[in-house]
N, C-alpha and C. Protein backbone atom coordinates (compact mmCIF):
# COMPACT_ATOMS: atom_id res chain seq x y z
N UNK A 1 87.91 77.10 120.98
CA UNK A 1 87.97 78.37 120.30
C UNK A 1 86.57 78.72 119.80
N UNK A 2 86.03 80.17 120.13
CA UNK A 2 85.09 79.96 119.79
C UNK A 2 84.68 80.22 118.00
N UNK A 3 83.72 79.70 117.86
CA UNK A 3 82.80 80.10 116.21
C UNK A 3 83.42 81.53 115.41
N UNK A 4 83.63 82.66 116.13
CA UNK A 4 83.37 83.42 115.20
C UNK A 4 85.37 83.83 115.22
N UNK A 5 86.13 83.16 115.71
CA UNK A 5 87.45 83.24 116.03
C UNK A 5 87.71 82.57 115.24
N UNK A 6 87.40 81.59 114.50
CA UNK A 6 87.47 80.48 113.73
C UNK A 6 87.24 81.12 112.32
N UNK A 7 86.23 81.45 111.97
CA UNK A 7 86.04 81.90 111.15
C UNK A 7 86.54 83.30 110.52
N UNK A 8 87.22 83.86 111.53
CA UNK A 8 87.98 85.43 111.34
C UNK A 8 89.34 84.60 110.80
N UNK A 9 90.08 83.78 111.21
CA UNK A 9 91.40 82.94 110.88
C UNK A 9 91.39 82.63 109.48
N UNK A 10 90.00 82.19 109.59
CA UNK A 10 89.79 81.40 108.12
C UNK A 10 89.87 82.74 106.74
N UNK A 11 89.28 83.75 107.52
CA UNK A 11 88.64 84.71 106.42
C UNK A 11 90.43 84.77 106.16
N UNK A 12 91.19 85.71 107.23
CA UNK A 12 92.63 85.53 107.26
C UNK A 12 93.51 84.60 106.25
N UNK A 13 93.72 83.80 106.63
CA UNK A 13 94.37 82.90 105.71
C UNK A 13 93.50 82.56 104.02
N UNK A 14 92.22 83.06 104.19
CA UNK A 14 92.18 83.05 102.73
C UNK A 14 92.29 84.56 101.86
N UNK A 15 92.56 85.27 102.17
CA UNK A 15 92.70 87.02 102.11
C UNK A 15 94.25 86.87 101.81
N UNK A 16 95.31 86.20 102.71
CA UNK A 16 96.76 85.93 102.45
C UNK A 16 97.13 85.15 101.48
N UNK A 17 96.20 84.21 101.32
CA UNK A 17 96.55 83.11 100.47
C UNK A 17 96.19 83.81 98.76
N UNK A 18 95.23 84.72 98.60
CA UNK A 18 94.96 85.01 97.23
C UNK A 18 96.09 86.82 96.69
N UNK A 19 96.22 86.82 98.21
CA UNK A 19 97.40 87.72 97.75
C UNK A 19 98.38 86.77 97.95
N UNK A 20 99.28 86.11 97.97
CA UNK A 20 100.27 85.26 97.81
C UNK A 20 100.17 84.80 96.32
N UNK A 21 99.17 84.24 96.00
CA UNK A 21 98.79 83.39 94.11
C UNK A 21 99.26 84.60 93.24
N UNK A 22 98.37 86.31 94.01
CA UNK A 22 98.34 87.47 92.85
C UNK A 22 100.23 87.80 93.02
N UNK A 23 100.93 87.69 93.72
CA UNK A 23 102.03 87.86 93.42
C UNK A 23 102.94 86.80 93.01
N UNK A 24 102.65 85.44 92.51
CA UNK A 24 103.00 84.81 92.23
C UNK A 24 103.01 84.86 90.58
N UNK A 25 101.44 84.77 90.33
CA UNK A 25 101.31 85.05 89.56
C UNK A 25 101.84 86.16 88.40
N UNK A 26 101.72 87.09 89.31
CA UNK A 26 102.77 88.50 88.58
C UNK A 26 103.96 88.15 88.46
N UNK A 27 104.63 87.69 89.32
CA UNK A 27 106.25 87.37 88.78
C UNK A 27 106.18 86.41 87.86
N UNK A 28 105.42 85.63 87.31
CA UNK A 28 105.21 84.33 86.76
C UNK A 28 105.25 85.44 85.42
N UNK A 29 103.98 86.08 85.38
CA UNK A 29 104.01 86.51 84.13
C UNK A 29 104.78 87.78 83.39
N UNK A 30 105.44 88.42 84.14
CA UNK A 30 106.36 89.05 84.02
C UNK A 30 107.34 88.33 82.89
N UNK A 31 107.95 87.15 83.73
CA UNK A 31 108.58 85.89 82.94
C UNK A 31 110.23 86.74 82.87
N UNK A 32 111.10 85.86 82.11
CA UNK A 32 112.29 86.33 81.64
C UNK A 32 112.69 87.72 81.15
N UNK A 33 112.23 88.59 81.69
CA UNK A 33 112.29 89.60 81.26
C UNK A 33 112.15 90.97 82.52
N UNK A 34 112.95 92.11 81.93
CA UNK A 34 113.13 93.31 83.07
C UNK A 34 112.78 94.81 82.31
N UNK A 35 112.10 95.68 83.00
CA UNK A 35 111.71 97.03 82.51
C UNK A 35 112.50 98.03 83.05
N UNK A 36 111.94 99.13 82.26
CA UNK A 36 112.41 100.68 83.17
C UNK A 36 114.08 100.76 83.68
N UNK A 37 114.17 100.75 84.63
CA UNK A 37 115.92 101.18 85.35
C UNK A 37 116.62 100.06 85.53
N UNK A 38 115.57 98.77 85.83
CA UNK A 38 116.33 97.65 86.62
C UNK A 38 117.50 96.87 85.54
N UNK A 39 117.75 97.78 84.45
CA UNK A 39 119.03 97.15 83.52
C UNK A 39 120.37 97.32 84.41
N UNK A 40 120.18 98.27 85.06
CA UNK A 40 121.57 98.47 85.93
C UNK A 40 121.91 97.16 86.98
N UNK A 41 120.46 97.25 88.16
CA UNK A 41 120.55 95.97 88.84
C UNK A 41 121.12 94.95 88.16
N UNK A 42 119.96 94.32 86.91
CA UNK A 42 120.69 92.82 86.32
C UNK A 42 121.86 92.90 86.01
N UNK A 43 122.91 94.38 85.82
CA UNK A 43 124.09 93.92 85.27
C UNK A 43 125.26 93.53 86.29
N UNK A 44 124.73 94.75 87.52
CA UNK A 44 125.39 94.60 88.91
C UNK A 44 125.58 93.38 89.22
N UNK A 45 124.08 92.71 88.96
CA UNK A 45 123.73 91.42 89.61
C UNK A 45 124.87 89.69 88.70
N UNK A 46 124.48 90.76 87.24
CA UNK A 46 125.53 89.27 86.46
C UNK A 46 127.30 89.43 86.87
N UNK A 47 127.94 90.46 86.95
CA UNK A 47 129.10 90.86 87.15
C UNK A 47 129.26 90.18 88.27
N UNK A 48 128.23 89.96 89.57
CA UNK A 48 128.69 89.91 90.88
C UNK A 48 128.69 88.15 90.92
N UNK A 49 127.50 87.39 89.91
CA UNK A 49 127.13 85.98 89.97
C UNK A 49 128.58 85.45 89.04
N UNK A 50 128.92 86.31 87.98
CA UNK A 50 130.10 85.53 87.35
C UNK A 50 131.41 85.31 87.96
N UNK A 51 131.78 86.77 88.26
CA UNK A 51 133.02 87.15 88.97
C UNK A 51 133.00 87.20 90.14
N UNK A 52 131.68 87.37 90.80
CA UNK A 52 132.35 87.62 92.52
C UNK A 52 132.70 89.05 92.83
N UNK A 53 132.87 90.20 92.26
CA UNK A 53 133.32 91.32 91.84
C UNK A 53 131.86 92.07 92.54
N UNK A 54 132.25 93.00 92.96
CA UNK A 54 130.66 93.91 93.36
C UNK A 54 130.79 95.27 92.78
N UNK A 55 130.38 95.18 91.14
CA UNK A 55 129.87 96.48 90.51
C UNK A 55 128.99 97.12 90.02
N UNK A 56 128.97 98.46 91.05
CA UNK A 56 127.83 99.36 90.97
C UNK A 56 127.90 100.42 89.90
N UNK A 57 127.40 100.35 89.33
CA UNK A 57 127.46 101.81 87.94
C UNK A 57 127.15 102.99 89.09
N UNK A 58 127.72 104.28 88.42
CA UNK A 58 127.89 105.57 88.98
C UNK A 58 126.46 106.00 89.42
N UNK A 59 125.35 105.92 88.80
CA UNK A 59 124.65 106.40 89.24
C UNK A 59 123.37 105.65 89.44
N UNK A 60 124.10 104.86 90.55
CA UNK A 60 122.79 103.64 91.18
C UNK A 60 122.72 104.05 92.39
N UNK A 61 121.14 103.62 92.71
CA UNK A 61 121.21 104.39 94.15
C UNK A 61 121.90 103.35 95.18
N UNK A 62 122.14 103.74 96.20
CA UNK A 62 123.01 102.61 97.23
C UNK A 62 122.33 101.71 97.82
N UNK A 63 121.31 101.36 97.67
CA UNK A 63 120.19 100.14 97.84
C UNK A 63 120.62 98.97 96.88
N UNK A 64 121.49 99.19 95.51
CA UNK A 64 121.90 98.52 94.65
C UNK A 64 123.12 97.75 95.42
N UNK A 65 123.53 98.16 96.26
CA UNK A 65 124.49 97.10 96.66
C UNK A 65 124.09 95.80 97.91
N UNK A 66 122.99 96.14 98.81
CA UNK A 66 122.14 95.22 99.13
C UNK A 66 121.45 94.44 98.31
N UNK A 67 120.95 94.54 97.26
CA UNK A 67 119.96 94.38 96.06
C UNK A 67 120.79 93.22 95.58
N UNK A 68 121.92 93.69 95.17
CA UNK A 68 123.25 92.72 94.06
C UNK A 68 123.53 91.53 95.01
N UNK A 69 123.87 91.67 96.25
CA UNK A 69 124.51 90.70 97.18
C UNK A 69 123.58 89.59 97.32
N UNK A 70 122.17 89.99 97.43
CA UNK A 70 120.84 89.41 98.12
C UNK A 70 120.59 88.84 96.97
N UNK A 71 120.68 89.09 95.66
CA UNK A 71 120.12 88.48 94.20
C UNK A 71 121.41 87.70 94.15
N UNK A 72 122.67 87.70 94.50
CA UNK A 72 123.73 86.49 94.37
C UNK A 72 123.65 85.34 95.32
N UNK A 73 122.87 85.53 96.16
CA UNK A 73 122.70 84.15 96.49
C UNK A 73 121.72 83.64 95.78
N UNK A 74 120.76 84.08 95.18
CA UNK A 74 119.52 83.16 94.38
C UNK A 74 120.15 82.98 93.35
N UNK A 75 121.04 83.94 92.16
CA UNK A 75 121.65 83.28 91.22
C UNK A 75 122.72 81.92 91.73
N UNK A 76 123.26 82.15 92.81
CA UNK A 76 124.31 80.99 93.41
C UNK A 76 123.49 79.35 92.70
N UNK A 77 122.48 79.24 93.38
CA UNK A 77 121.21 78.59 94.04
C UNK A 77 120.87 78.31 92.20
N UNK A 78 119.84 79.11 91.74
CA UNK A 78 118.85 78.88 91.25
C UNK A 78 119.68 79.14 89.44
N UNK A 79 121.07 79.53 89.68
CA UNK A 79 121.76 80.47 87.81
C UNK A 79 121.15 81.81 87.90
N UNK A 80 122.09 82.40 87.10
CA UNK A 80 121.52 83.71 86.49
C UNK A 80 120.34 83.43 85.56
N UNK A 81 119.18 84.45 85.62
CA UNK A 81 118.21 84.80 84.62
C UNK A 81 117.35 85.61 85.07
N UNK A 82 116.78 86.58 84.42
CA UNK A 82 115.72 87.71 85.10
C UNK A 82 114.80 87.01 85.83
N UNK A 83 113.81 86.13 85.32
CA UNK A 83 113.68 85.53 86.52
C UNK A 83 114.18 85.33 87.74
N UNK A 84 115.25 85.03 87.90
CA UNK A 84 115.72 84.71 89.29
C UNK A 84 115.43 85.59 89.93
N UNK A 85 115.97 86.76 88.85
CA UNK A 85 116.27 88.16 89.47
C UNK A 85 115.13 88.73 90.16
N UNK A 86 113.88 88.13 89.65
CA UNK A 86 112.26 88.62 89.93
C UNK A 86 112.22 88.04 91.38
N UNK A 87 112.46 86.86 91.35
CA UNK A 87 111.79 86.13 92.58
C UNK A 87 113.07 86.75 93.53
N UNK A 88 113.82 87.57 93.73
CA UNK A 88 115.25 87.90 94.46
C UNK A 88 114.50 88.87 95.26
């Protein structure tokens, strides 16, 4: 392979790798905690991790029901907590 193919990979994987840390990081520090609209999600999301039940409040957009299903397997997995809900 030549020299400068090598070094384009490299630049690559270190360009991915410090955006990977910066979003790590952000969910990290975010921490236990949720802003703005996403009170609806977490509740969709606890109703669906306790009961099994899939409820959407009236005026969630319909992305909330992919959203709820996809965040019940990480609560399954990992418990309920905003966190989870972050890394979901």
């Amino acid at each position: 392979m030549p020299q400068y193919r090598q070094s384009e990979n490299r630049r690559l994987l270190l360009i991915f790798l410090l955006w990977l840390g910066l979003q790590v990081s952000f969910i990290l520090y975010t921490g236990n905690s949720l802003g703005g609209d996403v009170w609806a999600y977490a509740k969709s999301a606890q109703v669906f991790h306790e009961t099994g039940r899939l409820m959407i409040p009236d005026r969630s957009p319909q992305s909330l029901i992919f959203l709820t299903i996809w965040s019940g397997l990480f609560t399954k997995v990992f418990g309920f907590s905003f966190l989870t809900l972050n890394f979901a």
